[in-house]
C-alpha atoms as a PDB file:
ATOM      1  CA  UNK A   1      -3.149  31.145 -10.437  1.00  0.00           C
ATOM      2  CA  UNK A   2      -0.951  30.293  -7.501  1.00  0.00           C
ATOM      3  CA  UNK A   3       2.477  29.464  -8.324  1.00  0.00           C
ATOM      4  CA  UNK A   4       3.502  25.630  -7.407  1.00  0.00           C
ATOM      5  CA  UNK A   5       6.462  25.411  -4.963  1.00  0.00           C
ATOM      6  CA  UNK A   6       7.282  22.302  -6.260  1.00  0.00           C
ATOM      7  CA  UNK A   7       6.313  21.413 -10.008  1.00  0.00           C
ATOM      8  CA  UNK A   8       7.873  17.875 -11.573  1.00  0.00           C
ATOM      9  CA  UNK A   9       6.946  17.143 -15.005  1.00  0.00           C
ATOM     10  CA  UNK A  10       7.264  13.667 -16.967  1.00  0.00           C
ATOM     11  CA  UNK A  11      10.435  12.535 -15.030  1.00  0.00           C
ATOM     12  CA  UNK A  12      12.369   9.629 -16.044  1.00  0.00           C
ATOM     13  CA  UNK A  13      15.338   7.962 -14.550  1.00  0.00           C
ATOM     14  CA  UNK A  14      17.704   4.736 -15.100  1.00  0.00           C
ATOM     15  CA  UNK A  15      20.372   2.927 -13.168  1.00  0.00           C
ATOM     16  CA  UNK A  16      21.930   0.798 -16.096  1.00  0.00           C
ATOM     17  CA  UNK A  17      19.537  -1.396 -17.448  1.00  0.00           C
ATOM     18  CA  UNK A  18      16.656  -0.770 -14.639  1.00  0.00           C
ATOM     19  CA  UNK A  19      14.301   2.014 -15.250  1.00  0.00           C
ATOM     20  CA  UNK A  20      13.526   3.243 -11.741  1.00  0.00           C
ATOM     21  CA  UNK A  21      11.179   6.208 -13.203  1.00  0.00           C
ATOM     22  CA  UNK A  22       9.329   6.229 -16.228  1.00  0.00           C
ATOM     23  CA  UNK A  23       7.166   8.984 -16.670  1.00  0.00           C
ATOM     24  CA  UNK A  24       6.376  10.534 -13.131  1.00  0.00           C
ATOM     25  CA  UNK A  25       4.473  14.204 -13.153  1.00  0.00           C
ATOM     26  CA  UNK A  26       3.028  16.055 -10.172  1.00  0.00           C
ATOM     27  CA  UNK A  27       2.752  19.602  -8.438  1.00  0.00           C
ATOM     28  CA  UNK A  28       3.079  20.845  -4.825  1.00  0.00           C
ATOM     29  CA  UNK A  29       1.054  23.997  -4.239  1.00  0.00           C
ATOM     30  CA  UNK A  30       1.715  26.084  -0.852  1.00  0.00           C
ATOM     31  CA  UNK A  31       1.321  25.548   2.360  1.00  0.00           C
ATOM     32  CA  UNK A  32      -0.013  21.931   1.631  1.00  0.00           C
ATOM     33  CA  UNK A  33       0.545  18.634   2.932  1.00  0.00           C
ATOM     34  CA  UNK A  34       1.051  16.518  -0.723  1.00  0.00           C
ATOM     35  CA  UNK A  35       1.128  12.893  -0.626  1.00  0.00           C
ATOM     36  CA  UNK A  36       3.846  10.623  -2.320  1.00  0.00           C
ATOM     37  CA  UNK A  37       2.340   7.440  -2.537  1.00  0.00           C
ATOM     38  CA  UNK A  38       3.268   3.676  -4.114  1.00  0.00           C
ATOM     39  CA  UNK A  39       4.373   0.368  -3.412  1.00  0.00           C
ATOM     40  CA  UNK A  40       8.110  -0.722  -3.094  1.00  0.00           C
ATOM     41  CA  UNK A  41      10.164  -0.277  -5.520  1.00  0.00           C
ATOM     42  CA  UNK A  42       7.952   2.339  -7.845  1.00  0.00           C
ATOM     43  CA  UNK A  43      10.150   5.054  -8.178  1.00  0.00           C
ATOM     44  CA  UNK A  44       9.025   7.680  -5.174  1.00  0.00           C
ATOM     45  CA  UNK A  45      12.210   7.922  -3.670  1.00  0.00           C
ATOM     46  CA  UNK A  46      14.204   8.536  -6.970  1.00  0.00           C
ATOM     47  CA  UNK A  47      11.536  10.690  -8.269  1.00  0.00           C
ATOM     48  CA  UNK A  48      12.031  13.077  -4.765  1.00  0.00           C
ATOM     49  CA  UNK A  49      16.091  12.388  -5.030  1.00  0.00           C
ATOM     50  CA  UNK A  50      15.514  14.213  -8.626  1.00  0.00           C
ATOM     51  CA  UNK A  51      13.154  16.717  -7.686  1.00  0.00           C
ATOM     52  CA  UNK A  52      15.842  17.712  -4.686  1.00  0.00           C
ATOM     53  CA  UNK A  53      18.615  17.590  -7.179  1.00  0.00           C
ATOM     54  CA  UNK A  54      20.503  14.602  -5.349  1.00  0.00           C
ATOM     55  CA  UNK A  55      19.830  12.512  -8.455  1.00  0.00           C
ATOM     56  CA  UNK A  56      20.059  13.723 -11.660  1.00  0.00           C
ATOM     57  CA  UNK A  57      17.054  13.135 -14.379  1.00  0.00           C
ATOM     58  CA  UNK A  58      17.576  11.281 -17.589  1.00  0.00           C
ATOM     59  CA  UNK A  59      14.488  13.250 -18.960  1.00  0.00           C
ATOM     60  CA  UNK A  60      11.936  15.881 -17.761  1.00  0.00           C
ATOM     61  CA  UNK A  61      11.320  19.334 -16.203  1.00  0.00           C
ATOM     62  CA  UNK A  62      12.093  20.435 -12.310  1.00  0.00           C
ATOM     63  CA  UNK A  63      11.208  23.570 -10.618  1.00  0.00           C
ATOM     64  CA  UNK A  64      11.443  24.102  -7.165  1.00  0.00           C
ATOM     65  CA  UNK A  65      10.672  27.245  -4.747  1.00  0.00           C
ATOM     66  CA  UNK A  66      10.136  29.040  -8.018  1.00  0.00           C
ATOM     67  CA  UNK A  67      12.853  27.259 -10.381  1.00  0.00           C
ATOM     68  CA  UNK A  68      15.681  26.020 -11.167  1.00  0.00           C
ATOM     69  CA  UNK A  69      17.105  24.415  -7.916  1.00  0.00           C
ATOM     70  CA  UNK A  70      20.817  25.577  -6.608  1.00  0.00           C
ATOM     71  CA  UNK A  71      23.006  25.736  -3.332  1.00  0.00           C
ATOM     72  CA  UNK A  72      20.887  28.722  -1.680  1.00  0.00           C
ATOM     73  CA  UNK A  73      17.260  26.971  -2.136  1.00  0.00           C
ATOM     74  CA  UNK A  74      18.569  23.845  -1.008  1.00  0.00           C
ATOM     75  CA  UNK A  75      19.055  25.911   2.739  1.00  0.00           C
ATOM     76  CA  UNK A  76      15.166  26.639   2.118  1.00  0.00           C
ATOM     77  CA  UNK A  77      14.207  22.793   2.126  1.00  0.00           C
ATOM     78  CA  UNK A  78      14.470  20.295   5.136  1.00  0.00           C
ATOM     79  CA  UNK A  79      14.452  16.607   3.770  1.00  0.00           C
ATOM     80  CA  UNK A  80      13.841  13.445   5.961  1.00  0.00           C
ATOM     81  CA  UNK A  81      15.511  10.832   3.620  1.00  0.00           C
ATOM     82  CA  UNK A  82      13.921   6.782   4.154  1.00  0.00           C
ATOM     83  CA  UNK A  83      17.878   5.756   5.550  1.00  0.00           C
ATOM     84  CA  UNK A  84      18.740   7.423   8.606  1.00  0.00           C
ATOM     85  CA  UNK A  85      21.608   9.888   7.823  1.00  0.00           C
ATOM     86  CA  UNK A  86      23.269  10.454  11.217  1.00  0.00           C
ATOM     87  CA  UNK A  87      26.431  10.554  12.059  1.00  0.00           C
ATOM     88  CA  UNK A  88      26.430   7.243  14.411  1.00  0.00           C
ATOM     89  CA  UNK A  89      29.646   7.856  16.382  1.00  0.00           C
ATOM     90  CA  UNK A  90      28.984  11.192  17.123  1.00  0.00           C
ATOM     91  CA  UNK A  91      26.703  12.216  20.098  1.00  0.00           C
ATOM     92  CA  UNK A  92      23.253  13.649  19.881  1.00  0.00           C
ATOM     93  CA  UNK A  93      23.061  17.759  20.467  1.00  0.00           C
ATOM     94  CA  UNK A  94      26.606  18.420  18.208  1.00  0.00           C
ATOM     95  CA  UNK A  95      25.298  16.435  15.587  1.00  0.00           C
ATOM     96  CA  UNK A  96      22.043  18.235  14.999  1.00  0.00           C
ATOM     97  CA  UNK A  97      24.087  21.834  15.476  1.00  0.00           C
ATOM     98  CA  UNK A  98      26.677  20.809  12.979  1.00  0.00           C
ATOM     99  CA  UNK A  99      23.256  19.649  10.488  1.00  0.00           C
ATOM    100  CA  UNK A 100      21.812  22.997  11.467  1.00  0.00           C
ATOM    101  CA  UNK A 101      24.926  24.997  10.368  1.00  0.00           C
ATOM    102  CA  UNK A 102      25.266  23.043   7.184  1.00  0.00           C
ATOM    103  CA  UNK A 103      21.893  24.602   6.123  1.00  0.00           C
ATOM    104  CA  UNK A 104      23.020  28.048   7.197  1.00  0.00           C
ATOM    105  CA  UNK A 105      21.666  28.483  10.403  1.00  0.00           C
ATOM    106  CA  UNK A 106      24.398  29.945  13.365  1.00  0.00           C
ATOM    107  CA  UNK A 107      25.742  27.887  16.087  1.00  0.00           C
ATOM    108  CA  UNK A 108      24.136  30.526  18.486  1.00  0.00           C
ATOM    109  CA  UNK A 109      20.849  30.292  16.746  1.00  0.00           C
ATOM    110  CA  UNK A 110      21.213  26.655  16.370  1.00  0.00           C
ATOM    111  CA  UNK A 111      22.009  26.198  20.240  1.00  0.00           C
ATOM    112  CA  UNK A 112      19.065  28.641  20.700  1.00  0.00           C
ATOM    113  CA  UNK A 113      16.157  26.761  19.347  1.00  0.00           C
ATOM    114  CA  UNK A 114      17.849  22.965  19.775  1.00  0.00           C
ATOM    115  CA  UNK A 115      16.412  22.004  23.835  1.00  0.00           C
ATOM    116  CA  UNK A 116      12.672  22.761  23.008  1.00  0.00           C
ATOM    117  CA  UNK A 117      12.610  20.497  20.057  1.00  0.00           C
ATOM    118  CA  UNK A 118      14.996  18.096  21.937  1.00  0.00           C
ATOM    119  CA  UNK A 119      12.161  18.040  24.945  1.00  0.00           C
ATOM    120  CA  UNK A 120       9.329  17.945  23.076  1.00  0.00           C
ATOM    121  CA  UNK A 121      10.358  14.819  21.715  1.00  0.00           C
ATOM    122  CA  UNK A 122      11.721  12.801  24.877  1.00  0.00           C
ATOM    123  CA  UNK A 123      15.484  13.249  23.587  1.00  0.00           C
ATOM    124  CA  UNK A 124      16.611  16.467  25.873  1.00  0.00           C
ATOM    125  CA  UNK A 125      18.054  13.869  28.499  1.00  0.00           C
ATOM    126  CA  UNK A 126      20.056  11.820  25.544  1.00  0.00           C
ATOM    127  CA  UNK A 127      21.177  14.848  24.227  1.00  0.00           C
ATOM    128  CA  UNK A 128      24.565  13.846  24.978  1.00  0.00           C
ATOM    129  CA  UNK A 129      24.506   9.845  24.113  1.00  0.00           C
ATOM    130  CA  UNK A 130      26.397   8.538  20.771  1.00  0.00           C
ATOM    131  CA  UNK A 131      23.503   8.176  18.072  1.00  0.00           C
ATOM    132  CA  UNK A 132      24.311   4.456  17.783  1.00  0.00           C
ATOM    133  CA  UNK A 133      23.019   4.446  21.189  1.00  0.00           C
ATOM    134  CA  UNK A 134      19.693   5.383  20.751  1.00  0.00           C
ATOM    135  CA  UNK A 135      17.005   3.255  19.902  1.00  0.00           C
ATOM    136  CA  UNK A 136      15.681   3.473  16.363  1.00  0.00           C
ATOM    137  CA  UNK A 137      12.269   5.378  17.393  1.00  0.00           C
ATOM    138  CA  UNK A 138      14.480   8.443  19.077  1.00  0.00           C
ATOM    139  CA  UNK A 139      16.707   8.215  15.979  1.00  0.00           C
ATOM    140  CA  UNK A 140      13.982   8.734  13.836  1.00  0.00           C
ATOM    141  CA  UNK A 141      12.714  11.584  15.826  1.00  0.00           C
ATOM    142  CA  UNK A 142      16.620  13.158  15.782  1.00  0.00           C
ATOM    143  CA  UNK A 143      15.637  13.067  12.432  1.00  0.00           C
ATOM    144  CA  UNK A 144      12.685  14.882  12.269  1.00  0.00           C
ATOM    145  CA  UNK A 145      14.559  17.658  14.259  1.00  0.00           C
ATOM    146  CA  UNK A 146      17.478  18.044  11.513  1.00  0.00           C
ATOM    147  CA  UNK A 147      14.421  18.204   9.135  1.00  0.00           C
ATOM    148  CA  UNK A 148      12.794  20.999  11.166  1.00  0.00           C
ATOM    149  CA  UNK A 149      15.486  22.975  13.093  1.00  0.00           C
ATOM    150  CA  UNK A 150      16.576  25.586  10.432  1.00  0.00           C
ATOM    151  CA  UNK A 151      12.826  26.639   9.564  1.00  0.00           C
ATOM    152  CA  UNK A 152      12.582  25.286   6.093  1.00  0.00           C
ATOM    153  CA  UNK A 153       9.993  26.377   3.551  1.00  0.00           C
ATOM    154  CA  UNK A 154       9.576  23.066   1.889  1.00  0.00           C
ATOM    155  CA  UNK A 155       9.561  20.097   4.037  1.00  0.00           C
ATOM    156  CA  UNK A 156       9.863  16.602   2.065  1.00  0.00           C
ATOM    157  CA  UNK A 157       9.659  13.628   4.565  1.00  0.00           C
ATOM    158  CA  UNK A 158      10.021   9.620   3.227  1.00  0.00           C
ATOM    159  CA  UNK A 159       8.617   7.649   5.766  1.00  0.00           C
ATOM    160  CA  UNK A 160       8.298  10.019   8.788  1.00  0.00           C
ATOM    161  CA  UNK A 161       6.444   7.396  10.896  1.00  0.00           C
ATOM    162  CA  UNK A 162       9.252   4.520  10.661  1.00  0.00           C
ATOM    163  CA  UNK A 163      10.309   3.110  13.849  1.00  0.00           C
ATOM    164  CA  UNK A 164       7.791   5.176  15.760  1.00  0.00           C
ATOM    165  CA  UNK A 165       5.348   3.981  18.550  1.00  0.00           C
ATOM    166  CA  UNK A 166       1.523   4.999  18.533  1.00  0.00           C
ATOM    167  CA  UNK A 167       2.561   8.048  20.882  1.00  0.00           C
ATOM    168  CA  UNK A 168       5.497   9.025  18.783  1.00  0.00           C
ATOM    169  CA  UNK A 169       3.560   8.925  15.700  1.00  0.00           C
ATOM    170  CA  UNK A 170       0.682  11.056  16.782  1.00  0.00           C
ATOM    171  CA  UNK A 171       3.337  13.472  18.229  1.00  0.00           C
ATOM    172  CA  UNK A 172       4.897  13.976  14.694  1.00  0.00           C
ATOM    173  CA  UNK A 173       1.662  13.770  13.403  1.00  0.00           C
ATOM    174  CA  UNK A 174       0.700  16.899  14.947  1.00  0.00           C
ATOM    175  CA  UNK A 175       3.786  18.408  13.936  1.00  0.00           C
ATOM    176  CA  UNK A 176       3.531  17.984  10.701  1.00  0.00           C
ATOM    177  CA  UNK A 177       0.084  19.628  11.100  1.00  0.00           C
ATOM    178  CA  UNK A 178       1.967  22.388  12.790  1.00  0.00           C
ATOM    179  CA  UNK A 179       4.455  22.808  10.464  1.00  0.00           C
ATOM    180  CA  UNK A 180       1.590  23.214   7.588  1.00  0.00           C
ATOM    181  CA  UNK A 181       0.262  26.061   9.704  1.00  0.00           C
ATOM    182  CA  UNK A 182       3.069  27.976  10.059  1.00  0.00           C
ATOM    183  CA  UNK A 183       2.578  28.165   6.520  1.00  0.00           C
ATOM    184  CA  UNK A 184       4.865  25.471   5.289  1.00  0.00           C
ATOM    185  CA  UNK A 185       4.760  22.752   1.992  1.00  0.00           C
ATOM    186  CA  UNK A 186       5.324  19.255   2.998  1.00  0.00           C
ATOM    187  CA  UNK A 187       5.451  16.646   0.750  1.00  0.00           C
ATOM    188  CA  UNK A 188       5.344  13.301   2.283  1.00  0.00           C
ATOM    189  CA  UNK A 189       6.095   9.514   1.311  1.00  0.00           C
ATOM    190  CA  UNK A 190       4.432   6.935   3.054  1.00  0.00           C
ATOM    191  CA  UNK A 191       3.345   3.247   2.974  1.00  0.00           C
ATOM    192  CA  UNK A 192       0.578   4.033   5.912  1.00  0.00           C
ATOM    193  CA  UNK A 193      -2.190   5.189   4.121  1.00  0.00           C
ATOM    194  CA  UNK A 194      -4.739   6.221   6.952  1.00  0.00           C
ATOM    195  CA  UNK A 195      -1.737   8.716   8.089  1.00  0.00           C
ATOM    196  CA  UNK A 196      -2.053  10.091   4.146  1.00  0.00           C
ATOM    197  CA  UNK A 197      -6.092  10.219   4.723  1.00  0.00           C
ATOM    198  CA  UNK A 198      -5.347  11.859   8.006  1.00  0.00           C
ATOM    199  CA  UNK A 199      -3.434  14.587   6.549  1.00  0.00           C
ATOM    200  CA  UNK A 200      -2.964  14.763   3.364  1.00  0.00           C
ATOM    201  CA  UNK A 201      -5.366  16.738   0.553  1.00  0.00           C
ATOM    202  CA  UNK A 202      -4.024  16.138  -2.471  1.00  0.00           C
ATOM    203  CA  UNK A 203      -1.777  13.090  -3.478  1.00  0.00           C
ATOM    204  CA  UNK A 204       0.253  11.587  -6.494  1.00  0.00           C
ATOM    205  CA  UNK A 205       0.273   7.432  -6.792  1.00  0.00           C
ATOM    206  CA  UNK A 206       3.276   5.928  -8.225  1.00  0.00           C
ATOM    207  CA  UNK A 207       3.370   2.723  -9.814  1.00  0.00           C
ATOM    208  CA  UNK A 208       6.334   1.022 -12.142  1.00  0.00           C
ATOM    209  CA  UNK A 209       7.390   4.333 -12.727  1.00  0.00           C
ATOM    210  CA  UNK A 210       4.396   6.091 -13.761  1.00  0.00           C
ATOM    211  CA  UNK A 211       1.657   8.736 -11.850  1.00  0.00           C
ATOM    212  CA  UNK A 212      -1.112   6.589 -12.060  1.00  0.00           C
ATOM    213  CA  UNK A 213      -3.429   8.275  -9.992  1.00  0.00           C
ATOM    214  CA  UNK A 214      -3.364  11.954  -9.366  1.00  0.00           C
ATOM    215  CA  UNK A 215      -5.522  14.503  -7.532  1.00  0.00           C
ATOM    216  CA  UNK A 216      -7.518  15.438  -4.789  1.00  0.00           C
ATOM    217  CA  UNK A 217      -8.010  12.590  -2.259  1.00  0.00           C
ATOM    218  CA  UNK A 218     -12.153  13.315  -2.112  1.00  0.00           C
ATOM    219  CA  UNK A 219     -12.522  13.413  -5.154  1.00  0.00           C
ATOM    220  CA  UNK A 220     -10.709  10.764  -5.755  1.00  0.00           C
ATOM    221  CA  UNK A 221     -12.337   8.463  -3.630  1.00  0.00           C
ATOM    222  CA  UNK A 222     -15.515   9.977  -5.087  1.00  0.00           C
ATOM    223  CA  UNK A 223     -14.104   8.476  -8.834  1.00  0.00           C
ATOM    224  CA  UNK A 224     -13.981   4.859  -6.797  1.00  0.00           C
ATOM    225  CA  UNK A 225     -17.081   4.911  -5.339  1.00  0.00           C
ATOM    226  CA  UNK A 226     -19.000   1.555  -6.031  1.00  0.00           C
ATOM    227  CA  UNK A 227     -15.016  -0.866  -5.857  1.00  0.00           C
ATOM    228  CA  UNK A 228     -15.483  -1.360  -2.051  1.00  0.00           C
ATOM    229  CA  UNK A 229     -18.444  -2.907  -0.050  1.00  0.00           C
ATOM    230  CA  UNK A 230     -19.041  -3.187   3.455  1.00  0.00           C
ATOM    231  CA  UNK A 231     -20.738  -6.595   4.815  1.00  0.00           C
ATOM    232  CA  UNK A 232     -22.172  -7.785   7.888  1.00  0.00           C
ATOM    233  CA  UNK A 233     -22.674 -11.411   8.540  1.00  0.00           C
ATOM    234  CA  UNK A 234     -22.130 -14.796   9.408  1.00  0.00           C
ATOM    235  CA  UNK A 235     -20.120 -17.690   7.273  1.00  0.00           C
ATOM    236  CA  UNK A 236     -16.864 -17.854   5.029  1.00  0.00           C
ATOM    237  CA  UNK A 237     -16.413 -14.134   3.198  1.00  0.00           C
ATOM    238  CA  UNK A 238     -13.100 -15.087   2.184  1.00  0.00           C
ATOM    239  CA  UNK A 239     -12.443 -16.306  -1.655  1.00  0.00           C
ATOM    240  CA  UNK A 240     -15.059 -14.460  -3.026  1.00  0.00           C
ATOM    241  CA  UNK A 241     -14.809 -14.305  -7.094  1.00  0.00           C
ATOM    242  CA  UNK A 242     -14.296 -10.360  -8.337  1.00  0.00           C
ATOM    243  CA  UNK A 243     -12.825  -9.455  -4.954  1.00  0.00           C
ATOM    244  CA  UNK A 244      -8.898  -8.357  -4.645  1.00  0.00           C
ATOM    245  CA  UNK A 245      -8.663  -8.323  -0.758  1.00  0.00           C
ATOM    246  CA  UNK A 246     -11.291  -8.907   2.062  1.00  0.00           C
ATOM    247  CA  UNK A 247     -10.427  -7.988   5.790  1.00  0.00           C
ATOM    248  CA  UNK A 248     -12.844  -7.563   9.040  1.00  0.00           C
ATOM    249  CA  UNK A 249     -12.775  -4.643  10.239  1.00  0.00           C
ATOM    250  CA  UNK A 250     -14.310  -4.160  13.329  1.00  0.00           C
ATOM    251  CA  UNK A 251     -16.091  -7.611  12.997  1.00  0.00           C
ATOM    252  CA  UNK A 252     -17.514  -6.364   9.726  1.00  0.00           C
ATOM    253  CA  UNK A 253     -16.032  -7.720   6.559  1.00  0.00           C
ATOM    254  CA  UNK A 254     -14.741  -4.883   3.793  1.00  0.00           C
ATOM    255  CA  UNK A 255     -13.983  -6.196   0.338  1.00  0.00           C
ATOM    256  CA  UNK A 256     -12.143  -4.343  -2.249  1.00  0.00           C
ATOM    257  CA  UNK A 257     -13.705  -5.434  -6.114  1.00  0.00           C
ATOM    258  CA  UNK A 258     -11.884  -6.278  -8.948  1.00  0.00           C
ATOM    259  CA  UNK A 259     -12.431  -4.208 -12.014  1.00  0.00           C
ATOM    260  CA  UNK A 260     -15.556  -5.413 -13.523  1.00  0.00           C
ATOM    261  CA  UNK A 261     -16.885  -6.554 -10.777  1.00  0.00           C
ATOM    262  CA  UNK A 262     -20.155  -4.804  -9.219  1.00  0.00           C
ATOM    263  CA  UNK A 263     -21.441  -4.931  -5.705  1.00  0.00           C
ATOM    264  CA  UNK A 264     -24.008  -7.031  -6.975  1.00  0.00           C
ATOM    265  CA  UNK A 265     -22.194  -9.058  -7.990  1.00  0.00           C
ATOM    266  CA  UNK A 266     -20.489 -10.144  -4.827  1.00  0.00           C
ATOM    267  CA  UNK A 267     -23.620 -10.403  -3.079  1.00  0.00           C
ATOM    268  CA  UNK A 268     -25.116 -12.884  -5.669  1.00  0.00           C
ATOM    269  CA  UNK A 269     -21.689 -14.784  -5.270  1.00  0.00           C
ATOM    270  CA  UNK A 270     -22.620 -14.356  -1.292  1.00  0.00           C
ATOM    271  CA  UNK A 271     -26.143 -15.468  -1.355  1.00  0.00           C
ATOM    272  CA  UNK A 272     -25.550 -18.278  -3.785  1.00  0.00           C
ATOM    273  CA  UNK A 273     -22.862 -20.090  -0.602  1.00  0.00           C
ATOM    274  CA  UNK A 274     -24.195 -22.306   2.110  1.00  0.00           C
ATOM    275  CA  UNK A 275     -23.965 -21.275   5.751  1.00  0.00           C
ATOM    276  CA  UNK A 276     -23.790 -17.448   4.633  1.00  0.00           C
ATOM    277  CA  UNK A 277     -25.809 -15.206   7.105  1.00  0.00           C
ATOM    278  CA  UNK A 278     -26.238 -11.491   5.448  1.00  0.00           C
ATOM    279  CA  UNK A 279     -27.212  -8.593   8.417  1.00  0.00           C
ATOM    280  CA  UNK A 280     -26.367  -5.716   6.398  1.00  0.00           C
ATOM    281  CA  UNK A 281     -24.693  -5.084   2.670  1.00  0.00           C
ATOM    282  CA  UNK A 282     -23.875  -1.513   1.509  1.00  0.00           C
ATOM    283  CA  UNK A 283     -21.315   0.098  -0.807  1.00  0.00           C
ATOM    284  CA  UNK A 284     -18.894   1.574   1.311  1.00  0.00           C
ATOM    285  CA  UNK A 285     -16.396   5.003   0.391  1.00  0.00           C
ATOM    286  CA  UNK A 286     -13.422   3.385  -0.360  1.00  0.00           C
ATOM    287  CA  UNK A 287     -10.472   3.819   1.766  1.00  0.00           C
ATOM    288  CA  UNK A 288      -6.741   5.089   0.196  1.00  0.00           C
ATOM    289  CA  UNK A 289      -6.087   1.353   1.092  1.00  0.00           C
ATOM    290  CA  UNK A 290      -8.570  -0.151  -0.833  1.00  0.00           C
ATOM    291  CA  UNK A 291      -7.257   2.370  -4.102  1.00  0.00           C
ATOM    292  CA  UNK A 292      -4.078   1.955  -3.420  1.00  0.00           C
ATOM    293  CA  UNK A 293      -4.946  -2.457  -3.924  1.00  0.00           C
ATOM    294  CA  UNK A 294      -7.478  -1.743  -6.702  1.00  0.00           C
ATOM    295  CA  UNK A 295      -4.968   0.283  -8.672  1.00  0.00           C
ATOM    296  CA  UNK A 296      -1.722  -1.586  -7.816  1.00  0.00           C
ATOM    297  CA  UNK A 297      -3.500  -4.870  -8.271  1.00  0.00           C
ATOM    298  CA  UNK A 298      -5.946  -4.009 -10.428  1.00  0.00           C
ATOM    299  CA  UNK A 299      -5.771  -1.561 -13.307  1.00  0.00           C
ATOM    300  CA  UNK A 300      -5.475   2.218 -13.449  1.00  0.00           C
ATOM    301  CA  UNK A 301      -8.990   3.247 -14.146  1.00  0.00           C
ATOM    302  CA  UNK A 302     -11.720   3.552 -12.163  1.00  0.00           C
ATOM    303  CA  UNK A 303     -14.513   1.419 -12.333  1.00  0.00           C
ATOM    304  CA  UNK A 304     -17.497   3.043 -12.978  1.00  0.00           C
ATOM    305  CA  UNK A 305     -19.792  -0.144 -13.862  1.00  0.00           C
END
């Protein structure tokens, strides 16, 4: 059985009298992308700040790049933390060297690889601006280079796509995909979940504190089948009883179901309203989006009625 690079197991953190993590398990396998998902506030950064050893945990089990983490893994892992961590007074090409050398890599080596990440990503011409100067998109892509320039094993990125235009975003999209490849782990937290269906194959959803949904994304989406319809009409679709959300998309109207509420159901609810026009009515795969709202909003089962 192949060894997890990453393994967390029934994690638990507080800060006073908030508990930021209640009970939060999950594993990384290699050369994955792993998915890190949850709404504000439900414990995914503290539950990476613990699995990196920046925070230390009130209560569970840890194991990274084969165990117990200390100061030589720690060069093996690149980290993209939510905050930007530059050094704002500072300019551009010595800042990213000086990151570099922190995680063992030489000046030389450092200076070596440094101008064809720096063009790749549109920054080889600001090389030598302040970072304050640079506009919150390039900062975020300095970023992804002090993530990437010493070659880590494990790559753990909060919020990689922050700040970043459609261009920018496919760019680092592609080098995350890259990265994988090359035989790297990434683990990646993320509000946007198309990027997660994009490119991630397993994921872990957090919520209050807790993994409440865990697993391959297919077969997740497999478990939710029948909680999302897609409709195609004319009239009011909004306010439906038994529906959580409802958004067109694409002119057609896609409803995410309560729990205990069948497809059925909502098209009885449909039919039953004046002015509605039905073209088409089918139960649709549900989205990460649409189990992301069922099982944030909702409850943490799904509904197989």
């Amino acid at each position: 059985m192949t060894t997890p690079t990453a393994m967390v197991s029934h994690l638990s953190k507080s800060f006073g009298a908030v508990r930021a993590v209640e009970d939060v398990s999950f594993e990384v396998y290699p050369g994955e992308i792993f998915g890190l998902l949850g709404p504000n506030g439900a414990g995914k950064t503290t539950s990476i700040r613990m699995m990196l050893d920046i925070f230390n945990a009130d209560r569970g089990e840890i194991s990274v790049l084969g165990g117990k983490m200390d100061e030589a893994k720690k060069n093996r892992i690149g980290y993209l933390p939510e905050e930007r961590g530059l050094y704002k007074d500072l300019k551009l090409e010595p800042t990213l060297i000086f990151l570099a050398r922190l995680k063992g890599l030489s000046e030389a080596e450092a200076k070596r690889r440094l101008p064809d990440w720096l063009k790749r990503l549109d920054l080889y011409d600001h090389r030598y601006k302040k970072v304050q100067e640079l506009s919150k998109g390039m900062q975020q892509k300095a970023q992804v280079i002090a993530t990437l320039l010493h070659e880590p094993e494990l790559i753990v990125i909060d919020e990689p796509f922050a700040g970043l235009d459609p261009v920018n975003t496919r760019l680092v999209e592609d080098i995350i995909r890259e990265q994988q490849a090359a035989g790297r782990t990434i683990v990646m937290s993320t509000h946007q979940m198309h990027q997660v269906e994009a490119l991630c194959s397993r994921i872990a959803l957090i919520n209050k504190g807790r993994t409440v949904l865990y697993g391959e994304v297919d077969q997740i989406k497999h478990s939710f089948a029948g909680n999302a319809v897609t409709i195609t009409g004319q009239g009011d679709f909004l306010n439906v009883p038994g529906v959580l959300e409802a958004r067109q998309d694409n002119g057609d109207w896609r409803m995410s179901l309560a729990p205990g509420t069948g497809p059925q159901d909502v098209f009885k609810a449909l039919a039953a309203r004046d002015g509605i026009k039905i073209e088409r009515f089918e139960i649709a795969e549900p989205s990460l989006d649409d189990i992301f709202i069922w099982t944030v909003q909702g409850r943490q089962e799904p509904n197989h009625a």
